[in-house]
Protein backbone atom coordinates (compact mmCIF):
# COMPACT_ATOMS: atom_id res chain seq x y z
CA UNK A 1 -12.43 70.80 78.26
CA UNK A 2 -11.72 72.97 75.20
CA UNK A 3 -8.74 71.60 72.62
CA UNK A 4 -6.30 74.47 73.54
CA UNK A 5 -4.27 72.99 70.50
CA UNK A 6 -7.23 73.38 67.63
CA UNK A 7 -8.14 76.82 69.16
CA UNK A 8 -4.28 77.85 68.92
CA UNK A 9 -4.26 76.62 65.31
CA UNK A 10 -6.91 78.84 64.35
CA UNK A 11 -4.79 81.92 65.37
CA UNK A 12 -3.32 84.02 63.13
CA UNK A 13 0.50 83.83 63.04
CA UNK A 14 0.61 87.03 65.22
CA UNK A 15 -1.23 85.69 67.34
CA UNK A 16 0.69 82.34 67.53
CA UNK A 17 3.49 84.02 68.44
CA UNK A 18 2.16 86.05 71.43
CA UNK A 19 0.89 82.73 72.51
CA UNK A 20 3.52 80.78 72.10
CA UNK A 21 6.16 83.66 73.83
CA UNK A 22 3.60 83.63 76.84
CA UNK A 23 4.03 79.68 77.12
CA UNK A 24 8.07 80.55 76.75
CA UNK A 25 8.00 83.67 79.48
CA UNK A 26 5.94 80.63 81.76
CA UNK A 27 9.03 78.15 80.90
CA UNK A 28 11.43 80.57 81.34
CA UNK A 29 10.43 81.06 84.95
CA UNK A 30 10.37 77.45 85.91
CA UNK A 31 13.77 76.89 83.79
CA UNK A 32 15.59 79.75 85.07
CA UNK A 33 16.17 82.10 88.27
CA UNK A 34 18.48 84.26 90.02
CA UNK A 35 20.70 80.73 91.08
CA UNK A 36 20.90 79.59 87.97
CA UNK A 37 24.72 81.00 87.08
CA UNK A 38 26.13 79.77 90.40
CA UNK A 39 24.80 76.81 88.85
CA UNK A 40 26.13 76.75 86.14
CA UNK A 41 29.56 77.64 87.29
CA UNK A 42 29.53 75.42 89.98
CA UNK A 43 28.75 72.34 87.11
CA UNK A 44 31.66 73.34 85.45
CA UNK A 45 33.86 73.55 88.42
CA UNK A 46 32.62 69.82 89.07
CA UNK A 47 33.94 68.65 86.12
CA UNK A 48 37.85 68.32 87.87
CA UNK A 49 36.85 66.08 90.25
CA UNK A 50 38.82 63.31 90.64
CA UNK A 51 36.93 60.00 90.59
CA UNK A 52 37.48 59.10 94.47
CA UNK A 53 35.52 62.47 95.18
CA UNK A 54 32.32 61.74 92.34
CA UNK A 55 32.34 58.19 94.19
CA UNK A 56 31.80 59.79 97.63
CA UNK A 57 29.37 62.63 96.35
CA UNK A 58 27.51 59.93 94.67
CA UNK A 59 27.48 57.13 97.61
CA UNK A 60 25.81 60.33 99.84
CA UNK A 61 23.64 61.54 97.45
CA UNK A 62 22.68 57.63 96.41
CA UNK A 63 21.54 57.38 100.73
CA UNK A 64 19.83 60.35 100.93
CA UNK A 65 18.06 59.27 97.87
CA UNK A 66 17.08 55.22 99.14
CA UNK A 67 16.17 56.86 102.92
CA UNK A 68 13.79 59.47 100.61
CA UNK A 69 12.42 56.81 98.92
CA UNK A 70 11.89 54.29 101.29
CA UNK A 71 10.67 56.40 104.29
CA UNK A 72 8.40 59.16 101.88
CA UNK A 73 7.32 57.53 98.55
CA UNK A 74 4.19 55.49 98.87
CA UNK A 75 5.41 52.94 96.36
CA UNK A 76 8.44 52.32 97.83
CA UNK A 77 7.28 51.98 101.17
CA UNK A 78 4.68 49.96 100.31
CA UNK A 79 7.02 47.21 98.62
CA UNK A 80 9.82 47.34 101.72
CA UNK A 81 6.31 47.26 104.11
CA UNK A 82 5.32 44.05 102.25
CA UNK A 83 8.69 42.71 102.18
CA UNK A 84 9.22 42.90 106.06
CA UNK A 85 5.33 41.66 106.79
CA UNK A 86 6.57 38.41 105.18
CA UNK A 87 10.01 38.43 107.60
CA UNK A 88 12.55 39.66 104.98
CA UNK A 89 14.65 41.77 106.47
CA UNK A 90 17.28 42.80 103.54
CA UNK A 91 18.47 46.30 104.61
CA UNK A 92 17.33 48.72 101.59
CA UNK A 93 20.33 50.94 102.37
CA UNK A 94 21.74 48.73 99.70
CA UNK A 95 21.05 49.61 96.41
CA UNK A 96 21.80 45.95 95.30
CA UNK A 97 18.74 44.83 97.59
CA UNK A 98 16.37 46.96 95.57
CA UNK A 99 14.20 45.53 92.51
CA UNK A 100 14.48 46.80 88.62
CA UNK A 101 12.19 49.19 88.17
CA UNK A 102 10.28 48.87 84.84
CA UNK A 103 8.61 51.77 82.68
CA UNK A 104 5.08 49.90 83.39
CA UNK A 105 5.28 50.77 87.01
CA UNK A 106 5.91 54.25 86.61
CA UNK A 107 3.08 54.12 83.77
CA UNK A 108 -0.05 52.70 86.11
CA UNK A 109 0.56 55.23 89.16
CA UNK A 110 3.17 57.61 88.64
CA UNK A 111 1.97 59.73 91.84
CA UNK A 112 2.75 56.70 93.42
CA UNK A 113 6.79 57.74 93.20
CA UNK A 114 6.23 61.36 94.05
CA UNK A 115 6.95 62.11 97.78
CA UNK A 116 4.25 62.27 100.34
CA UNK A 117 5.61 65.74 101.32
CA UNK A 118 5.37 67.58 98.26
CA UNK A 119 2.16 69.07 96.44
CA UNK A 120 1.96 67.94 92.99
CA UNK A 121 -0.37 70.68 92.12
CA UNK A 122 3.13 72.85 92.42
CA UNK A 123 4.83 70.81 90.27
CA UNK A 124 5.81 70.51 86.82
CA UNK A 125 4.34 67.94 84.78
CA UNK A 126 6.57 66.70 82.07
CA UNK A 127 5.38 64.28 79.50
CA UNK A 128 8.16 61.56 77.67
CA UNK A 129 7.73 58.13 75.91
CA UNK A 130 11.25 57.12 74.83
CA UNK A 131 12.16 55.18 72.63
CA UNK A 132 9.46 51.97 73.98
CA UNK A 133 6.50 53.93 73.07
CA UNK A 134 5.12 53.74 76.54
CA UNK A 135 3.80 57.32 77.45
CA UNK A 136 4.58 58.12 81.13
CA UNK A 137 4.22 61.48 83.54
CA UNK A 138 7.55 62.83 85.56
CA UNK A 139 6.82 65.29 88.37
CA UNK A 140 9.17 67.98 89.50
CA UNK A 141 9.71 70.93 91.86
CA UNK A 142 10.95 74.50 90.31
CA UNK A 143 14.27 73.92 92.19
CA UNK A 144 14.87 70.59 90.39
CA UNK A 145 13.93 71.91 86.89
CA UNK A 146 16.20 74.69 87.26
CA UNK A 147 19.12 72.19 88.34
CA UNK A 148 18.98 70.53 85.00
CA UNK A 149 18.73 73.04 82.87
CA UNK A 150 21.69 74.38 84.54
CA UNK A 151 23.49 71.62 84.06
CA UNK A 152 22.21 71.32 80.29
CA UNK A 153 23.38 75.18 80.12
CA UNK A 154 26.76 73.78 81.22
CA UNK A 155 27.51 70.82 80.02
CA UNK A 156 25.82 71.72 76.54
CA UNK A 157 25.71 75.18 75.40
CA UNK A 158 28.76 76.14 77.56
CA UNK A 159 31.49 73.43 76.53
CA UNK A 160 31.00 75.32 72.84
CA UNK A 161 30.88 78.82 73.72
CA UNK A 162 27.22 79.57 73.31
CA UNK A 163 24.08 80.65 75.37
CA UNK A 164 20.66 80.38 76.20
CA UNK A 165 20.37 84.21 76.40
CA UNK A 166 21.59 83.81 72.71
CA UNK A 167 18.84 83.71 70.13
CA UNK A 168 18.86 79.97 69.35
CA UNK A 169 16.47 77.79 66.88
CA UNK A 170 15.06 74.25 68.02
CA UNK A 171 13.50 72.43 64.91
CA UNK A 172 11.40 70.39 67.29
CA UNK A 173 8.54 67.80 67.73
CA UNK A 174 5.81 70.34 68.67
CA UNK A 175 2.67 71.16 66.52
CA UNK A 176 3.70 74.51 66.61
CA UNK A 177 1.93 74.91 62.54
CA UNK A 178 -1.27 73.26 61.62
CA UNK A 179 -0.23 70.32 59.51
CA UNK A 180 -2.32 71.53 56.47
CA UNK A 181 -0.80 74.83 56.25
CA UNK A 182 0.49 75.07 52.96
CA UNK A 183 2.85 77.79 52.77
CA UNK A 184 5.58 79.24 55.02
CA UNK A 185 6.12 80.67 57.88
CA UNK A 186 6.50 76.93 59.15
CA UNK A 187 8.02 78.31 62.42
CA UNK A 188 7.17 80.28 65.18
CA UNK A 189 9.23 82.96 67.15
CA UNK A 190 9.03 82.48 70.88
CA UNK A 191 10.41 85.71 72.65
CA UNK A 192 10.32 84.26 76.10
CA UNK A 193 13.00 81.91 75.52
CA UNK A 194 14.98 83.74 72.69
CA UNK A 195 13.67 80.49 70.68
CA UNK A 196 13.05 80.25 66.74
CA UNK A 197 10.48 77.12 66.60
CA UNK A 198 10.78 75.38 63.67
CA UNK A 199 8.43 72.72 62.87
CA UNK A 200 9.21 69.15 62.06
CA UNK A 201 6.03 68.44 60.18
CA UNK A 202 6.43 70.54 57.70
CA UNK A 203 9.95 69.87 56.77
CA UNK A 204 10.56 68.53 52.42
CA UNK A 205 12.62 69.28 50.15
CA UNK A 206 10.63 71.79 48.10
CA UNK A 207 10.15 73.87 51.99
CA UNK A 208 14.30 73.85 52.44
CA UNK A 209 14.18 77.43 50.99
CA UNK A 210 11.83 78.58 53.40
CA UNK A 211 13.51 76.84 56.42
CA UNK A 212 16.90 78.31 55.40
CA UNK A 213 15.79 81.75 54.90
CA UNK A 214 14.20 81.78 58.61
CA UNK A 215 17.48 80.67 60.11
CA UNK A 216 19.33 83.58 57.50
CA UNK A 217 17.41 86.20 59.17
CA UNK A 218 16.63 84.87 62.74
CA UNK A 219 20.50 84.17 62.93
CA UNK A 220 20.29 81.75 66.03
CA UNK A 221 23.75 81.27 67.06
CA UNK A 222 22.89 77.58 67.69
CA UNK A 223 20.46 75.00 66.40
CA UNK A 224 19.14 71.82 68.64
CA UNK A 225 17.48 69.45 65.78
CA UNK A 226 16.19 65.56 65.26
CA UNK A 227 19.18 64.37 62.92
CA UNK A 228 17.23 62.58 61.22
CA UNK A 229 15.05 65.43 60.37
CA UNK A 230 17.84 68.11 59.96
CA UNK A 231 19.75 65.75 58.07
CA UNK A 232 16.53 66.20 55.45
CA UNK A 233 17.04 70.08 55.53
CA UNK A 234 20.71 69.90 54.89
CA UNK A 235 20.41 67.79 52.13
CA UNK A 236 18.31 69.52 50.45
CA UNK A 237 20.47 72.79 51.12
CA UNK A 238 23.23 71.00 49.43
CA UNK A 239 21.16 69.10 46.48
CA UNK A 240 19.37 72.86 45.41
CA UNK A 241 22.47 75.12 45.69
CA UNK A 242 20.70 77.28 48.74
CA UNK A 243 23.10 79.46 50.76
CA UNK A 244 23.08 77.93 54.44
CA UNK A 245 22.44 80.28 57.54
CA UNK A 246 25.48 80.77 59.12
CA UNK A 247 25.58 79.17 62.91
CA UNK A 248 28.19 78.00 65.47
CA UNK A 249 26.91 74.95 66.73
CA UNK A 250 24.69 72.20 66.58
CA UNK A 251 23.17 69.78 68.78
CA UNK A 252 21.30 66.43 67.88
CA UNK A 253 18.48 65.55 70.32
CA UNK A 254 16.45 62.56 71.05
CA UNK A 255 17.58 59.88 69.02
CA UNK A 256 21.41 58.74 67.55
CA UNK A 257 23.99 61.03 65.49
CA UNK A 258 24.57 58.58 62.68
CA UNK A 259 27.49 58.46 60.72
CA UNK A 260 25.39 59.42 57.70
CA UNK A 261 23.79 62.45 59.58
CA UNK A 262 26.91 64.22 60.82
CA UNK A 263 28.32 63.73 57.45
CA UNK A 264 25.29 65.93 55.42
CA UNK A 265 24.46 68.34 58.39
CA UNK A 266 28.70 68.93 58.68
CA UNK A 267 29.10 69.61 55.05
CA UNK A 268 26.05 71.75 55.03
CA UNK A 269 26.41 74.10 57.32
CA UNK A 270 30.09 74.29 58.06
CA UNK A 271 29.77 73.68 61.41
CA UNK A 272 30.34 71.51 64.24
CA UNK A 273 27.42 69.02 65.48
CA UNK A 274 27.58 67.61 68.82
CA UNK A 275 25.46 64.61 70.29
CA UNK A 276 23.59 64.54 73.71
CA UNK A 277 21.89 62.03 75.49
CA UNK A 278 19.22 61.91 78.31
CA UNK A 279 15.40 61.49 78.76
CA UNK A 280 12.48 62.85 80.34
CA UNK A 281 12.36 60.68 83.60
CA UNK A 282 16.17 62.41 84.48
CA UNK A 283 17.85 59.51 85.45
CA UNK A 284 20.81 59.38 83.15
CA UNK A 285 22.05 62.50 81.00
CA UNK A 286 25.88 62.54 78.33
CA UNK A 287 26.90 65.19 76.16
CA UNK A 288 29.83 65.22 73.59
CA UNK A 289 32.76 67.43 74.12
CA UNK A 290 34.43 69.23 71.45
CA UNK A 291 36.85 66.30 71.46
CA UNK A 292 34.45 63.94 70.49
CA UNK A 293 33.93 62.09 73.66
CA UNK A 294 30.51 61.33 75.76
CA UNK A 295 30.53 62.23 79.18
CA UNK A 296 28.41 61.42 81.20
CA UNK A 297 26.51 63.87 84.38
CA UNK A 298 27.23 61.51 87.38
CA UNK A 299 25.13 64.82 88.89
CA UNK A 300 21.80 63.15 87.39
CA UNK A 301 21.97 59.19 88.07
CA UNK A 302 23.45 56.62 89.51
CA UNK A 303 24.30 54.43 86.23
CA UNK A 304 24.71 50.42 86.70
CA UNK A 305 25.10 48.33 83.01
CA UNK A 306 23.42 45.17 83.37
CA UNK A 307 23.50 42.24 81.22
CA UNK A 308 20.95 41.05 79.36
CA UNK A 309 20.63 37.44 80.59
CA UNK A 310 20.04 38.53 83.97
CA UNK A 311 21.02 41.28 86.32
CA UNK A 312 24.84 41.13 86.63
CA UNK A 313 27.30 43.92 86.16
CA UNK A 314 28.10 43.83 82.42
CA UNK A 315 32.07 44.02 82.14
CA UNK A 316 33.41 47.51 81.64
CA UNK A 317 33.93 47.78 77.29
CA UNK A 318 30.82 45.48 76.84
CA UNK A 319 27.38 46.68 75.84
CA UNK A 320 24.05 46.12 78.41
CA UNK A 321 21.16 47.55 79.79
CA UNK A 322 20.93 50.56 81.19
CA UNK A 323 19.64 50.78 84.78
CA UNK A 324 19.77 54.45 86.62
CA UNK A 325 18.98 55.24 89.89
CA UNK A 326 17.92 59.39 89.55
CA UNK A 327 19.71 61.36 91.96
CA UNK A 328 18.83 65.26 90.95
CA UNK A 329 14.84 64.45 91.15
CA UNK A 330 14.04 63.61 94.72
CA UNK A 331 10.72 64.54 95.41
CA UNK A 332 9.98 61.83 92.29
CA UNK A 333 12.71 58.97 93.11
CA UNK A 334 13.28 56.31 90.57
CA UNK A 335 15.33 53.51 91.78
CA UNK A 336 17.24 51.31 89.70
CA UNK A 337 15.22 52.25 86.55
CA UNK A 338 15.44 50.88 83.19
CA UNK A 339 15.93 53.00 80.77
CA UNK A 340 14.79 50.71 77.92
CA UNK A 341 18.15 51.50 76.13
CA UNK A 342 21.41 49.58 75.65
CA UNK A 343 24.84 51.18 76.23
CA UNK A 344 28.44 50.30 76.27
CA UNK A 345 30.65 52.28 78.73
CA UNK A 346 34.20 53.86 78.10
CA UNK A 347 38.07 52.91 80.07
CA UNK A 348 38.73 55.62 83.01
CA UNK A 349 41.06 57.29 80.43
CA UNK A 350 41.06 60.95 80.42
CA UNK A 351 39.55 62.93 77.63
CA UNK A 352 42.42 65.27 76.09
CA UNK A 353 39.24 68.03 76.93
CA UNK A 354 40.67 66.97 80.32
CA UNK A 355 37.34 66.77 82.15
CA UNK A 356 37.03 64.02 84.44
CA UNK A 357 33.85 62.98 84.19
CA UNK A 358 33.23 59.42 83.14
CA UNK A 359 32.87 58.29 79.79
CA UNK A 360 30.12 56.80 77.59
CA UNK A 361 31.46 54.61 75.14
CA UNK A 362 28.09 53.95 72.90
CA UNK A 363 24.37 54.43 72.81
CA UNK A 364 22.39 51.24 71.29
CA UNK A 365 18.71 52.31 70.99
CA UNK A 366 16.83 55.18 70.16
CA UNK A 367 16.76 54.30 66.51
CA UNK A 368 13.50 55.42 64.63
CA UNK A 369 12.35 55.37 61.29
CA UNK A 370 10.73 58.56 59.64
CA UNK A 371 7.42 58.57 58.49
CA UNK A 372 6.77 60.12 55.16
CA UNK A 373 3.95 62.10 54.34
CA UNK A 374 2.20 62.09 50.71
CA UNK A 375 3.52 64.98 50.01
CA UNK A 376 6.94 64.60 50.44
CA UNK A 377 7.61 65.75 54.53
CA UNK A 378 9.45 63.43 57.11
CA UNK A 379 8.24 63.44 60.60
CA UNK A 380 9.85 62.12 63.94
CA UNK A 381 8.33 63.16 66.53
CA UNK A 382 4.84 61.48 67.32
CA UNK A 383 5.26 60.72 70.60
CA UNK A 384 2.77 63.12 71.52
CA UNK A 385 -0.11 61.62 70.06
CA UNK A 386 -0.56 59.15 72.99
CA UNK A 387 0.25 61.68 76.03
CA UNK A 388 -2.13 61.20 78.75
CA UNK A 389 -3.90 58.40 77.26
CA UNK A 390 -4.62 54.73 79.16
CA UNK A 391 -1.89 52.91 76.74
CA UNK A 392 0.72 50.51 77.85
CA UNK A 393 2.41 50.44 74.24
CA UNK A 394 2.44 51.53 70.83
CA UNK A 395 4.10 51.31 67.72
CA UNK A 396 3.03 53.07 64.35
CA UNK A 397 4.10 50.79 60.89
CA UNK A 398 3.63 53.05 58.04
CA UNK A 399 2.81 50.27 55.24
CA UNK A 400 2.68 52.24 51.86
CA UNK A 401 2.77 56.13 51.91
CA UNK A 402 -0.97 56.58 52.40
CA UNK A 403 -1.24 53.77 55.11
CA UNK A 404 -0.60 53.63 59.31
CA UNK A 405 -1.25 50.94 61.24
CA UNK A 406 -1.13 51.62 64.57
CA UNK A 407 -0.76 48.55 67.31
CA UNK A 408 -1.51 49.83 70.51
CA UNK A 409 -1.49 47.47 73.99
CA UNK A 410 -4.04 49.13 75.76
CA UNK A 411 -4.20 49.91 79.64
CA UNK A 412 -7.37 49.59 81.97
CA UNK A 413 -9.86 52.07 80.76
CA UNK A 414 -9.37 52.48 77.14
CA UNK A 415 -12.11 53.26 75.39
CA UNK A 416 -13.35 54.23 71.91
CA UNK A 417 -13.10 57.86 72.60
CA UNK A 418 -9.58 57.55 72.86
CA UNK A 419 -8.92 55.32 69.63
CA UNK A 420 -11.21 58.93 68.14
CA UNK A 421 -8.49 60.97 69.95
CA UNK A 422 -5.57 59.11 68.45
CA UNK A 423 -6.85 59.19 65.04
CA UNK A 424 -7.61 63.05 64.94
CA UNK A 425 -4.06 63.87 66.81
CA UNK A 426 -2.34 61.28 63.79
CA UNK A 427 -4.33 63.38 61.35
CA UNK A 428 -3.19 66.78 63.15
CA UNK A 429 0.49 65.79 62.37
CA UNK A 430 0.51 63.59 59.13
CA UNK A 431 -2.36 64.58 57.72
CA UNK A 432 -5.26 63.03 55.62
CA UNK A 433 -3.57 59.34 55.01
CA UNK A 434 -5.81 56.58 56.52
CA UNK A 435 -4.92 55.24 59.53
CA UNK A 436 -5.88 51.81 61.01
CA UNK A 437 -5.91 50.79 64.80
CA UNK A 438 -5.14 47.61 65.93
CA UNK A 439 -5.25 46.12 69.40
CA UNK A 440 -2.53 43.72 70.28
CA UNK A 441 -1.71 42.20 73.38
CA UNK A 442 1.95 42.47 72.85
CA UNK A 443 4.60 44.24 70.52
CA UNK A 444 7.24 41.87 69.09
CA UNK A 445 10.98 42.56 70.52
CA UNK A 446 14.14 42.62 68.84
CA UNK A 447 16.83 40.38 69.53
CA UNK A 448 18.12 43.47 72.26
CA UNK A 449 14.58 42.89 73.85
CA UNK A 450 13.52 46.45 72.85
CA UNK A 451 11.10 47.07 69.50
CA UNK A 452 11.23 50.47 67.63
CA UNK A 453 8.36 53.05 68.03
CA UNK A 454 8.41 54.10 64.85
CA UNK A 455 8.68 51.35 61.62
CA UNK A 456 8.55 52.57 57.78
CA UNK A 457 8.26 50.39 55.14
CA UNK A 458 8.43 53.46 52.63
CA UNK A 459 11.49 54.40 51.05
């Protein structure tokens, strides 16, 4: 099988860009249709409901869901099967009655959850590790793709008065530039989704010019961004005395809005930034209003906090694990499925935005360190590295600035060819700094029974 990603790389940048706004025209079709503004509109007319009428939306959504699963996902009916063989008869139209569902199990089968009626080969494949480092596949029809990013067209780009028929800039985890390309463009323009792609990896202090100049003449009227990494580019704005593009609205993505990062990215570009929350496996999704408050899509999961001691409801105000039960994905159920995060729910007060959807107090998790490159760069996003590949976990420890170690639980099947294939995709996106493998048969926790992905011990 050729490496599509190699052969892209050796494009030339008009090139890239025809390639990359083919892969965007492709998205744009599975993203977005003819339905999608009654969607949209009929999101935002959801968000008056009163709580009685998300409770009964949700209690029939939650039993269509369970019958789904239980009756049409081989998994599923394979554990209630088991469970009756050996004369229990718990009814599994309670969602109490049904076991936690852990990453792992998704990890060794995941065509196990997808519904025997549907044909996978007609649906999307989408790739996500988290925050655990444990690379997993999610399967979804066209009609459930375009639901979310409805409801992401909504409950994002809507609340602040901006649109995905807007030209917009993502600076995202993609390879989208070689890694040893020198000198700028460090982007690429993808005309199928309106999209300036700007590229994590190449992101320092002595690029900021570059990356502020592309925004200046792109002028995307909103930015989605790592914090962590835009943080970099804002500060550096601010330390050189560059003139910041000019755009409404920003949006943090995959990982926590510190204190520290709104502060820089604020001051920088005069704007305001909002956080969002959610993962690939669609089982829980939040967004932040222009009040400042996390609300959460009661649309996309059924959400149950859990202590961490054992598998009680955690009091309302009081931080625990996140279990959600998806309810927009049906053809790929997850029941009761930890997230691998920890959050703290809000009171039923009302938002002065005066939406009534409930509230999400605070998101413990997602917090990973940067690695630095030799010369200068941070990088975030390295999740990629290990899609598709027979691993359980990883985590990547950058010792000193020329050193990763790499501790990797393997699954069944690993082999050398894909320690090769880790190493060259590390070297595609951090370039030539040695790396080290190391098999482990477990990754230490924290105290919140969660370990980060990323660790740096480079300042």
């Amino acid at each position: 099988m050729p490496d599509w990603l190699k052969l892209y790389h050796r494009l030339p940048y008009p090139l890239r860009v025809l390639a990359t706004s083919a892969r965007g025209y492709y998205l744009r079709w599975w993203r977005y249709g003819p339905e999608t503004e009654r969607l949209v509109e009929e999101a935002l007319e959801r968000e008056s409901w009163s709580p009685k009428q998300w409770k009964v939306w949700q209690e029939e959504r939650l039993a269509y869901i369970l019958h789904r699963a239980r009756h049409k996902v081989p998994y599923y009916r394979e554990y209630w099967d088991k469970r009756r063989r050996v004369g229990d008869k718990t009814s599994w139209e309670y969602l109490e009655n049904w076991p936690i569902l852990k990453k792992e199990e998704v990890r060794k089968n995941p065509k196990a959850f997808v519904a025997e009626d549907c044909d996978i080969r007609k649906m999307y494949c989408d790739h996500t590790s988290g925050t655990t480092g444990t690379p997993l596949r999610i399967y979804l029809k066209r009609e459930t793709v375009r639901h979310w990013y409805a409801l992401f067209e909504a409950r994002i780009r809507r609340w602040h008065g901006v649109s995905v028929n807007e030209s917009w800039a993502i600076l995202g985890g993609q390879l989208a530039i070689p890694f040893h390309q020198q000198k700028p463009p460090f982007w690429v323009y993808n005309a199928g989704l309106n999209q300036l792609y700007l590229s994590t990896y190449h992101l320092s202090p002595q690029n900021a010019r570059w990356y502020a100049e592309a925004l200046r003449r792109y002028t995307p009227t909103h930015l989605i961004a790592y914090p962590s990494s835009l943080s970099v580019l804002a500060a550096a704005i601010l330390d050189q005395g560059l003139t910041p593009p000019v755009i409404r609205v920003i949006f943090s993505n995959a990982e926590p809005l510190l204190p520290s990062h709104k502060e820089v990215i604020s001051k920088t570009f005069q704007c305001p930034i909002r956080n969002t929350y959610g993962m690939g496996e669609i089982v829980a999704a939040a967004s932040e209003c222009e009040h400042g408050m996390m609300h959460f899509w009661p649309e996309v999961g059924y959400i149950e906090v859990l202590n961490g001691e054992n598998d009680t409801p955690a009091p309302v105000g009081k931080a625990g694990r996140l279990v959600a039960t998806g309810l927009l994905n049906a053809d790929m159920p997850l029941i009761r499925y930890e997230v691998g995060d920890r959050i703290r729910l809000n009171s039923s007060q009302i938002c002065t935005c005066v939406r009534l959807l409930p509230h999400l107090a605070a998101i413990e998790g997602r917090l990973n360190d940067l690695i630095v490159t030799p010369d200068g760069r941070r990088i975030f996003w390295l999740n990629p590295v290990f899609y598709g590949l027979p691993i359980r976990e990883v985590q990547i420890i950058q010792e000193t600035l020329e050193r990763l170690r790499v501790c990797i639980v393997p699954a069944p099947g690993y082999t050398k060819e894909d320690a090769k294939t880790i190493i060259q995709r590390l070297h595609q996106r951090v370039g030539d700094i040695k790396i080290v493998l190391e098999i482990v048969d477990f990754i230490p926790r924290d105290a919140n029974g969660k370990f980060k992905a990323v660790v740096s011990y480079v300042k």
